[in-house]
C-alpha atoms as a PDB file:
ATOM      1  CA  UNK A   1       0.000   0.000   0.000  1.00  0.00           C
ATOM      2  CA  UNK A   2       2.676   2.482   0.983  1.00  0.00           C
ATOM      3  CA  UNK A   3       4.802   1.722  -2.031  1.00  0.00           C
ATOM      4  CA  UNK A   4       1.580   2.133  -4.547  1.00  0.00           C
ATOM      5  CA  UNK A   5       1.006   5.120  -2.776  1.00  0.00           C
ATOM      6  CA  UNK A   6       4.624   6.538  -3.279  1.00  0.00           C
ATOM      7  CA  UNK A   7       4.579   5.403  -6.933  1.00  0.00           C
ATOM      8  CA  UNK A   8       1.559   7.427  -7.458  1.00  0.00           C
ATOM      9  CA  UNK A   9       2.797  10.347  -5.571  1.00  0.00           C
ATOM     10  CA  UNK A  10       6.226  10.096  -7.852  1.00  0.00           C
ATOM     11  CA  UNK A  11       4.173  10.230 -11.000  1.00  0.00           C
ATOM     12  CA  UNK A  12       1.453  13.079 -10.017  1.00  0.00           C
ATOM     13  CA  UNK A  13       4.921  15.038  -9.264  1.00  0.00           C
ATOM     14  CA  UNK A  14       6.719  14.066 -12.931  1.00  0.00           C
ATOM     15  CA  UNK A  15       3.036  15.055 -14.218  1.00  0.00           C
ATOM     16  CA  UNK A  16       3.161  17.952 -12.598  1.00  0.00           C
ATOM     17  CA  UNK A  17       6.640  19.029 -12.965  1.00  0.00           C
ATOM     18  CA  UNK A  18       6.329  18.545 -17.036  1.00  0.00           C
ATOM     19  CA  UNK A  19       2.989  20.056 -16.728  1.00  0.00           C
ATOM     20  CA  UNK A  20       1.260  17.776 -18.521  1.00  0.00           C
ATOM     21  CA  UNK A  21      -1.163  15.874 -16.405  1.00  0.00           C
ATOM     22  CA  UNK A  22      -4.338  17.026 -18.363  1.00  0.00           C
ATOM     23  CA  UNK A  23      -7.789  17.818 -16.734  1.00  0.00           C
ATOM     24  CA  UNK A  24      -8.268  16.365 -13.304  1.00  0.00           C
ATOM     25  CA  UNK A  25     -10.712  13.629 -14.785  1.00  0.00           C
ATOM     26  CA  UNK A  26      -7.508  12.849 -17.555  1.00  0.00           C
ATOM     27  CA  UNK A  27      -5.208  12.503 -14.614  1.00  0.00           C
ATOM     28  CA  UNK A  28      -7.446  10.210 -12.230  1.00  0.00           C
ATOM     29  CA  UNK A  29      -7.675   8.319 -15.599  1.00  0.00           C
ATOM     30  CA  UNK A  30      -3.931   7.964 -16.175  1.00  0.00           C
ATOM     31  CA  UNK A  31      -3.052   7.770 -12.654  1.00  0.00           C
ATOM     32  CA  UNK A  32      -5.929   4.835 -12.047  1.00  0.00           C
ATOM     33  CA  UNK A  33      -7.480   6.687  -8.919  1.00  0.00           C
ATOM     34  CA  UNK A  34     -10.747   8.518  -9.129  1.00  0.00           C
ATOM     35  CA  UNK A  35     -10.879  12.359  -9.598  1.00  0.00           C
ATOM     36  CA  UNK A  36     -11.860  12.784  -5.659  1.00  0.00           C
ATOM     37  CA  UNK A  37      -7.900  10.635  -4.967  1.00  0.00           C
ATOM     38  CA  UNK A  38      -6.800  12.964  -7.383  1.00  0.00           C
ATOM     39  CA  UNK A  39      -7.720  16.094  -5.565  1.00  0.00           C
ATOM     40  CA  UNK A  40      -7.017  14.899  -1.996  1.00  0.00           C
ATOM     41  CA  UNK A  41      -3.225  14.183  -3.250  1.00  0.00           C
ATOM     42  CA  UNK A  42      -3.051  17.408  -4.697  1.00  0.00           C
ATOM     43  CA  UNK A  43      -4.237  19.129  -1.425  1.00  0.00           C
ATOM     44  CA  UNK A  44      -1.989  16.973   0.870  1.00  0.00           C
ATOM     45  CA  UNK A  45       0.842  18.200  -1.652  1.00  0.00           C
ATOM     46  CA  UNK A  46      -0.699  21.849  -1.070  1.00  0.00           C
ATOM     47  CA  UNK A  47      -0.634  21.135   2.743  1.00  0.00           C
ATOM     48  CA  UNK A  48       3.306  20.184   2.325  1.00  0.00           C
ATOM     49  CA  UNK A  49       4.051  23.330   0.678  1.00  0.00           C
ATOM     50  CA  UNK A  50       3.671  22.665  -2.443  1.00  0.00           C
ATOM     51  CA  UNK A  51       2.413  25.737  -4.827  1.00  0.00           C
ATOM     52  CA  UNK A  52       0.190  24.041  -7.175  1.00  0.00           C
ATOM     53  CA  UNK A  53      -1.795  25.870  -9.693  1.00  0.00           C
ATOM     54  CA  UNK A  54      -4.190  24.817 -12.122  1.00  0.00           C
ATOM     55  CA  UNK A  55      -4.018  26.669 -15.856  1.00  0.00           C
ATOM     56  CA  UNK A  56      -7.654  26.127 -17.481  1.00  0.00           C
ATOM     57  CA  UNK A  57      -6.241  27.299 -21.018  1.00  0.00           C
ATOM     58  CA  UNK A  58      -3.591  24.482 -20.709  1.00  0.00           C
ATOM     59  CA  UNK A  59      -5.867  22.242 -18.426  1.00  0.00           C
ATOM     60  CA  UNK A  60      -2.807  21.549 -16.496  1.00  0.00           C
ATOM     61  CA  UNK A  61      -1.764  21.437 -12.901  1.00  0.00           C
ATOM     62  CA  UNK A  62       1.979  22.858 -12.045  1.00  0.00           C
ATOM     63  CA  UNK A  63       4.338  24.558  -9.965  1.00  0.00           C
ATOM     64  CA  UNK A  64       3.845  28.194  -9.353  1.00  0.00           C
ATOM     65  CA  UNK A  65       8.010  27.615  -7.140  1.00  0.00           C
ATOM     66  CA  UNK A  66      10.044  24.399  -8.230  1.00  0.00           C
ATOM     67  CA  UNK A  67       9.431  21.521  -5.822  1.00  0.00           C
ATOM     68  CA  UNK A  68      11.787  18.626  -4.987  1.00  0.00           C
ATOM     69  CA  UNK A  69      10.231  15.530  -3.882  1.00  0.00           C
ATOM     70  CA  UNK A  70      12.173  13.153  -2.077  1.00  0.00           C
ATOM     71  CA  UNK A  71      10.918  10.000   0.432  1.00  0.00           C
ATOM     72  CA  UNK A  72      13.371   8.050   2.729  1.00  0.00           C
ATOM     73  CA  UNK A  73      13.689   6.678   6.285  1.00  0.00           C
ATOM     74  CA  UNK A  74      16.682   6.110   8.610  1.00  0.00           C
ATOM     75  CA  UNK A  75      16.903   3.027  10.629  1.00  0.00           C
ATOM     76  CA  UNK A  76      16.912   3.674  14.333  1.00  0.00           C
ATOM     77  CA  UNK A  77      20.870   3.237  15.381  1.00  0.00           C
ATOM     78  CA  UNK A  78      21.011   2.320  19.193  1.00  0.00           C
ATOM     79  CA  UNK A  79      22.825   4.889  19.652  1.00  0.00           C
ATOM     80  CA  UNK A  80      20.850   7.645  18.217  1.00  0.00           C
ATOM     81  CA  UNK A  81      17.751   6.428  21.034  1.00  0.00           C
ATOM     82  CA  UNK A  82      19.183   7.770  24.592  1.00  0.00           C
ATOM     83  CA  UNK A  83      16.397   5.232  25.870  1.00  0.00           C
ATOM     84  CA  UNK A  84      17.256   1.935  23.988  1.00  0.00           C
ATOM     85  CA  UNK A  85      19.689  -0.202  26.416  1.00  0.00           C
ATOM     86  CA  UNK A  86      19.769   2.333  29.556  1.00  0.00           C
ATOM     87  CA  UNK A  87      18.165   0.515  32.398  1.00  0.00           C
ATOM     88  CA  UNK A  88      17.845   2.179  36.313  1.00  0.00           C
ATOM     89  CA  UNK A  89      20.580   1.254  38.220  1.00  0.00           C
ATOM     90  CA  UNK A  90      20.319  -0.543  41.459  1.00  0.00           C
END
């Protein structure tokens, strides 16, 4: 689930970046989601920071300020956690 999510996430942002992801109906289309998924993803992008604008002449969405997406995670390192292996004393 998380890694369909991501994928779509990665290609809404190429779409958007190339501005070329067509009318939100044409996106949910290409994208496989329904036009409601569409416009949650492009308000949780919104929420992020993301400047997203919508040309009706071009029927695009795009980028009003450049946007760099990027997902990760960082194992926990023991000794990173100030709580992992510190038991009370006696």
């Amino acid at each position: 689930m998380i890694l369909k999510a991501k994928d779509l996430l990665v290609t809404l942002h190429q779409l958007i970046e190339n501005g070329s992801t067509g009318s939100p109906a044409e996106l949910a289309q290409r994208l496989d989601v329904t036009a409601r998924t569409v416009k949650k993803y492009i308000s949780d992008l919104r929420k992020l920071g993301a400047k997203i604008e919508f040309c009706s002449h071009l029927k695009t969405y795009y980028y009003s300020e450049p946007v760099t997406l990027y997902f990760g995670y960082k194992p926990v390192d023991d000794n990173d956690d100030p709580s992992i292996g510190k038991g009370e004393e006696a």
